[in-house]
C-alpha atoms as a PDB file:
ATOM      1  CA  UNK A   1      -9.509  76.460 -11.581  1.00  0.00           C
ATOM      2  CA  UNK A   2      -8.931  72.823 -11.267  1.00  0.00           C
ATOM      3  CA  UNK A   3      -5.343  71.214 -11.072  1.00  0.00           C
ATOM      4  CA  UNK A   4      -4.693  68.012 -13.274  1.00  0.00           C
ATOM      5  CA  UNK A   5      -4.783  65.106 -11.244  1.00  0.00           C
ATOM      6  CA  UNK A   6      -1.219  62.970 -11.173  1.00  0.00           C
ATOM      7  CA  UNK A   7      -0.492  60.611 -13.314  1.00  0.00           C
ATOM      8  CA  UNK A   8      -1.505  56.899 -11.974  1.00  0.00           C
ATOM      9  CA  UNK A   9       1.427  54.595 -12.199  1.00  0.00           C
ATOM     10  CA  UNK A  10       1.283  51.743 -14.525  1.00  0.00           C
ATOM     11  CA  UNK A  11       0.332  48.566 -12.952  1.00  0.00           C
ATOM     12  CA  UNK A  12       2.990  46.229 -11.890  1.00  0.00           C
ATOM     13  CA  UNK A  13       3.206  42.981 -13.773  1.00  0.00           C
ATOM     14  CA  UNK A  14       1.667  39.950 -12.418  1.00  0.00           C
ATOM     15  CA  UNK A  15       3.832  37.582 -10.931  1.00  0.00           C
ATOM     16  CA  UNK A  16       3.514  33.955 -12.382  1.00  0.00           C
ATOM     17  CA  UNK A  17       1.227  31.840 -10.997  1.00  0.00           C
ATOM     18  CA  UNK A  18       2.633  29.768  -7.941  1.00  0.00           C
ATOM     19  CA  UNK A  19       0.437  26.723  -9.055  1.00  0.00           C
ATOM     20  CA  UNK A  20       0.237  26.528 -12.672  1.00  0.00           C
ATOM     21  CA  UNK A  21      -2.561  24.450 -14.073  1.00  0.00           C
ATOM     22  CA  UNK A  22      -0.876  21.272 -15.564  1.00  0.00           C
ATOM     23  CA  UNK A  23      -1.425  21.194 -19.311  1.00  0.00           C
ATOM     24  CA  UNK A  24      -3.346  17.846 -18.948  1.00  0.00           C
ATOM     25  CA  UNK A  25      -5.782  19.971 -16.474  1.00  0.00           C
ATOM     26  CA  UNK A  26      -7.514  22.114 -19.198  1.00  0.00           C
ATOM     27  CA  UNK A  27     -10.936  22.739 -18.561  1.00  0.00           C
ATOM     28  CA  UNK A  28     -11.873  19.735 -21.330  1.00  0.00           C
ATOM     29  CA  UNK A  29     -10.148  17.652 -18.630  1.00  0.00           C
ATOM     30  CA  UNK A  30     -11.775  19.296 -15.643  1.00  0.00           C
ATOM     31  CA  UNK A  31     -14.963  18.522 -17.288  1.00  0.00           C
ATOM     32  CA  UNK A  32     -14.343  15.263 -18.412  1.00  0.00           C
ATOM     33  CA  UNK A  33     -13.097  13.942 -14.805  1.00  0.00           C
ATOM     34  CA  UNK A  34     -16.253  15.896 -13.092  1.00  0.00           C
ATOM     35  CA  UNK A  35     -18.735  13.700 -15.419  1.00  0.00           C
ATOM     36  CA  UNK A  36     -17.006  11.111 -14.849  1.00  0.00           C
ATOM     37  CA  UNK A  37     -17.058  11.195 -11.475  1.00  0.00           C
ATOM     38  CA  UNK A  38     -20.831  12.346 -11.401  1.00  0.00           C
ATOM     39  CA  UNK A  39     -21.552   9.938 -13.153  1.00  0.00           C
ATOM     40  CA  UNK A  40     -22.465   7.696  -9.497  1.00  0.00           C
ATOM     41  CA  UNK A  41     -25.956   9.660 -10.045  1.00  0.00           C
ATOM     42  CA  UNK A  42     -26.736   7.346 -13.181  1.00  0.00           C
ATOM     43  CA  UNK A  43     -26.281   4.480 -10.264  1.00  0.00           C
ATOM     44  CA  UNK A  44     -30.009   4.607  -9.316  1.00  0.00           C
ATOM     45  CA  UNK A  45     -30.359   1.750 -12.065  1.00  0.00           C
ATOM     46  CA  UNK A  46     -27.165  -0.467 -10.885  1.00  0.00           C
ATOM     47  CA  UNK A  47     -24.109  -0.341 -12.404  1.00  0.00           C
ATOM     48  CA  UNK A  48     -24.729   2.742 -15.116  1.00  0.00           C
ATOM     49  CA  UNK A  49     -22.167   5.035 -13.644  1.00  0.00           C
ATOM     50  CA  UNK A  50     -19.764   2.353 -13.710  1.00  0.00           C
ATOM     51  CA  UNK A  51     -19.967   2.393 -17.247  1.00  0.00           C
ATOM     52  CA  UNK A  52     -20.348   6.072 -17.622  1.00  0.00           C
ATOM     53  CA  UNK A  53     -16.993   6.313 -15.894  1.00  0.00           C
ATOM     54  CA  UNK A  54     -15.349   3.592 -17.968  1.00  0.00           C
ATOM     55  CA  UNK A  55     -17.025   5.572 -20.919  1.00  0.00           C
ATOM     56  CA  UNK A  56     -15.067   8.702 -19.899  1.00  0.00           C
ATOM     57  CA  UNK A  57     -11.685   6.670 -18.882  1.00  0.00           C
ATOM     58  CA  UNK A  58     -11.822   5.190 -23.152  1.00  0.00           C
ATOM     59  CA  UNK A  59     -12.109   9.077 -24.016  1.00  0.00           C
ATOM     60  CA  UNK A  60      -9.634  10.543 -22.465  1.00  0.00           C
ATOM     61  CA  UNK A  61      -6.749   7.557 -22.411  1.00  0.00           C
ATOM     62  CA  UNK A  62      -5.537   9.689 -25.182  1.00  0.00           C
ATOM     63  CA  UNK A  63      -6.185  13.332 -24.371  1.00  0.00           C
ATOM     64  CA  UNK A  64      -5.693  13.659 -20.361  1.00  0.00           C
ATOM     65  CA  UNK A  65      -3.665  11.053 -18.562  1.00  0.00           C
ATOM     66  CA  UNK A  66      -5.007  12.830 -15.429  1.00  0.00           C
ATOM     67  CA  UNK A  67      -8.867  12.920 -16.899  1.00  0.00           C
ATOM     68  CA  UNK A  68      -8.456   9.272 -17.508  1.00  0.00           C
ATOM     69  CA  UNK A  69      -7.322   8.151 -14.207  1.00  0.00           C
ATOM     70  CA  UNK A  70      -9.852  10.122 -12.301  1.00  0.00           C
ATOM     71  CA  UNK A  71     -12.524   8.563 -14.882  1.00  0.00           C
ATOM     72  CA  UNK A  72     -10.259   4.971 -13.614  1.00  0.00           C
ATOM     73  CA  UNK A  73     -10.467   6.233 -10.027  1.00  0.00           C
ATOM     74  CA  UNK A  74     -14.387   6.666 -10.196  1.00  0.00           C
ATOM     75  CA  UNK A  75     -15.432   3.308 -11.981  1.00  0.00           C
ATOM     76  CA  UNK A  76     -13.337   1.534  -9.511  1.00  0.00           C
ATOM     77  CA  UNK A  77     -14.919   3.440  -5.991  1.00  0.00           C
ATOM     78  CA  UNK A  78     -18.524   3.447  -7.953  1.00  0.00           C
ATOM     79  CA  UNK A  79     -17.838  -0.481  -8.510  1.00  0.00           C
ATOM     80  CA  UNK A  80     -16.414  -1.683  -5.326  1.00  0.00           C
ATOM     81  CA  UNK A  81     -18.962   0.579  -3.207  1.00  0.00           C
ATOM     82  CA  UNK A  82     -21.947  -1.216  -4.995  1.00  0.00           C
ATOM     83  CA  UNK A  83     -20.390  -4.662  -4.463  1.00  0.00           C
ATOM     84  CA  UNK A  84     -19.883  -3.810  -0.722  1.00  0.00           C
ATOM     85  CA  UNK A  85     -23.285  -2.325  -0.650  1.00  0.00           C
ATOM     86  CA  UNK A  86     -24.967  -5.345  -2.609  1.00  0.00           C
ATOM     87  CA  UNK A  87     -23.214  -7.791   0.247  1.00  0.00           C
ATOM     88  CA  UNK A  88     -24.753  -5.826   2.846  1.00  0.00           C
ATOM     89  CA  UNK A  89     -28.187  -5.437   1.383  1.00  0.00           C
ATOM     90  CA  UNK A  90     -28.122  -8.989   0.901  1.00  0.00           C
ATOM     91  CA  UNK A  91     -26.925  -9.829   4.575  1.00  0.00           C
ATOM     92  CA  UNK A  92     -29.699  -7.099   5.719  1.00  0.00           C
ATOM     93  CA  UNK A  93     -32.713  -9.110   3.487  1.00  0.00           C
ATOM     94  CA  UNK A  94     -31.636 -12.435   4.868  1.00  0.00           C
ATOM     95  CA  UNK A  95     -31.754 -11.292   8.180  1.00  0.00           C
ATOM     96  CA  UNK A  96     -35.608  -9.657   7.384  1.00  0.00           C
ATOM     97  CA  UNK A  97     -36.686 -13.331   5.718  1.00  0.00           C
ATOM     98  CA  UNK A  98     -36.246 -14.252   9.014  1.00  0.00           C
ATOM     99  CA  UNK A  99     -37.049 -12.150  11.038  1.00  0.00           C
ATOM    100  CA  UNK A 100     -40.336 -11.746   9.267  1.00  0.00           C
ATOM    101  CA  UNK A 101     -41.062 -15.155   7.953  1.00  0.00           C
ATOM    102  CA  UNK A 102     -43.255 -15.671  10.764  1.00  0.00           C
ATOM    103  CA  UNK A 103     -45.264 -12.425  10.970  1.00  0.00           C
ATOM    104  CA  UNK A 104     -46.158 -12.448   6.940  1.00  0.00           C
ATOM    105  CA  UNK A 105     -46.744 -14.947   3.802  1.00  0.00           C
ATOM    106  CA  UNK A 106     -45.893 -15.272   0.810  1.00  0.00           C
ATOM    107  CA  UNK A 107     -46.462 -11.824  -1.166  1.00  0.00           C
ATOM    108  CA  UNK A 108     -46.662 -10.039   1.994  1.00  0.00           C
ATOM    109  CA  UNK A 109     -43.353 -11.857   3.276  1.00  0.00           C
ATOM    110  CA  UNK A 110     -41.222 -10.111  -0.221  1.00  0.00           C
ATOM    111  CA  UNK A 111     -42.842  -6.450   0.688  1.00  0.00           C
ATOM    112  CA  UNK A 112     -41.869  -6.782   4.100  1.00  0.00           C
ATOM    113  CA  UNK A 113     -38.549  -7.359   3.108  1.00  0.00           C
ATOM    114  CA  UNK A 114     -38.281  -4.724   0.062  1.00  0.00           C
ATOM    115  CA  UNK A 115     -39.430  -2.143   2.508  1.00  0.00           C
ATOM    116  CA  UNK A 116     -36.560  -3.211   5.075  1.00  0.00           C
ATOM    117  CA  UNK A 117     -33.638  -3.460   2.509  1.00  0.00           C
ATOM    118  CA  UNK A 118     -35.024  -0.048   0.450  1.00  0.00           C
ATOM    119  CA  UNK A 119     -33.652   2.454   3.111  1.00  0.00           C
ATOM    120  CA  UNK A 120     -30.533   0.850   3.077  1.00  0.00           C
ATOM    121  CA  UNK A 121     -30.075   0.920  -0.331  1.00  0.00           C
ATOM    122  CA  UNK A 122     -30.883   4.728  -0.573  1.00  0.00           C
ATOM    123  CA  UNK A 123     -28.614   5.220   2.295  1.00  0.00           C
ATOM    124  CA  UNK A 124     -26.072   3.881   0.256  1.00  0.00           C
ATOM    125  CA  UNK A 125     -27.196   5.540  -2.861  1.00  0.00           C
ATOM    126  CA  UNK A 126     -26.870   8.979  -1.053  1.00  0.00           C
ATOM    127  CA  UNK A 127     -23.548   8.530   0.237  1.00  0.00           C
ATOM    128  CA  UNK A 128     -21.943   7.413  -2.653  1.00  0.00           C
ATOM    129  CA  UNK A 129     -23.455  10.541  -4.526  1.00  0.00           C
ATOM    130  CA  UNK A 130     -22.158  12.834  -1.696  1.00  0.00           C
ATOM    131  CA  UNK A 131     -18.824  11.713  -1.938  1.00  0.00           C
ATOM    132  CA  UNK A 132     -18.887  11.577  -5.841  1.00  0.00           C
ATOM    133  CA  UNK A 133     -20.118  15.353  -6.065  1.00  0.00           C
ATOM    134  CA  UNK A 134     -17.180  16.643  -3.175  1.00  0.00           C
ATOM    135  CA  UNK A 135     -14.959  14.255  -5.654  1.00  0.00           C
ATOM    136  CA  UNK A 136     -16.481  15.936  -8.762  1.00  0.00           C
ATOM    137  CA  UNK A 137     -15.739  19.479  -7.155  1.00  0.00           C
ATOM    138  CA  UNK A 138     -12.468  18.638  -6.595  1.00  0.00           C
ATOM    139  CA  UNK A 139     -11.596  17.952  -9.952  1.00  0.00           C
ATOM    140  CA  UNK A 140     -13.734  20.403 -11.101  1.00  0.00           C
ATOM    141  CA  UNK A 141     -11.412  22.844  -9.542  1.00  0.00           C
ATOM    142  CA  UNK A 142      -7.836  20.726 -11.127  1.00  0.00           C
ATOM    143  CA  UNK A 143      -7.479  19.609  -7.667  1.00  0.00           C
ATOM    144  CA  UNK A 144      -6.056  15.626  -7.671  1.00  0.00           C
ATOM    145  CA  UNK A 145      -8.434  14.265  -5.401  1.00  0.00           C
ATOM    146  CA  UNK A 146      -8.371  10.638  -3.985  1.00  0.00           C
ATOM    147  CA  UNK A 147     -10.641   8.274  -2.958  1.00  0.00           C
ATOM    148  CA  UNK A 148      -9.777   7.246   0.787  1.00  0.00           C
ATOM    149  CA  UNK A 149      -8.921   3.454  -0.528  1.00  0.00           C
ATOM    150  CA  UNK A 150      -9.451   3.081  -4.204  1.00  0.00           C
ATOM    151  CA  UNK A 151      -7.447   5.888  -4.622  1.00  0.00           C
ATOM    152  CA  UNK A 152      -4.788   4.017  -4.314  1.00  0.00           C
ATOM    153  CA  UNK A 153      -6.006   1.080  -7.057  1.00  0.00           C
ATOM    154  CA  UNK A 154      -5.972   3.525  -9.452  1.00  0.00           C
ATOM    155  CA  UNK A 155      -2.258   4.618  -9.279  1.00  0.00           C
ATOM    156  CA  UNK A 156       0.220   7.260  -7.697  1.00  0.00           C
ATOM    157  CA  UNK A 157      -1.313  10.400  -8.232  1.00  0.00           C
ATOM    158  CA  UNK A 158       0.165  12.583 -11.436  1.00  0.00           C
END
């Protein structure tokens, strides 16, 4: 003969959540910030995730104030990065014109100087995707993240 197990005790209540999601951090939000800030893949071809991210930042002016200054925060770093970049790949292919001018001609002269400047500009293209995914996974996760100075461009965070 078996004997009836005991009764389990009803499960406590939950208690609230310490960190609430804001209401502007819905996952439409989350998703809209995350593309936006993604969007620094598109910047293979100069300048698309700029407007990608301004794209997102005219979308969500209305819905997410949060969204749209994430969208803000990643136009402005994807912008000011490839100015800084296109000032150093600059300063890096004058210094190849001369340094090569008198090893090559002509044709030879403008490959020798597209194959110095091209690592630089993939260096550049791969750390400004790096820190747009960890800044994509931030705000994937509602998190408020920052860029380390145009962070502060875009406004005090919300």
């Amino acid at each position: 003969m078996t004997t009836p197990s005991p009764a389990t005790p009803a499960a406590a209540p939950l208690p609230p959540d310490p960190n609430p999601t804001p209401p502007d951090r819905d996952a439409a939000a989350r998703d809209a910030a995350a593309r936006a800030h993604m969007a620094a893949f598109f910047n293979l071809v100069p300048l698309l995730g700029v407007f990608t991210a301004v794209g997102v930042y005219r979308t969500q002016q209305r819905e997410s104030v949060w969204a749209a200054r994430q969208a803000l925060q990643a136009a402005l770093f994807q912008f000011l990065s490839f100015n800084v970049a296109l000032m150093l790949i600059t300063l890096v292919a004058v210094i190849a014109v001369f340094a090569w001018e008198s090893a090559y001609t002509d044709a030879s002269l403008v490959l020798a100087v597209v194959l110095t400047v091209l690592p630089f500009y993939l260096g550049y293209y791969v750390l400004q995707a790096y820190a747009a995914w960890r800044a994509a996974a931030a705000v994937r996760r509602g998190d408020d993240h920052r860029y380390a100075i145009t962070g502060r461009l875009a406004g005090p965070p919300t």
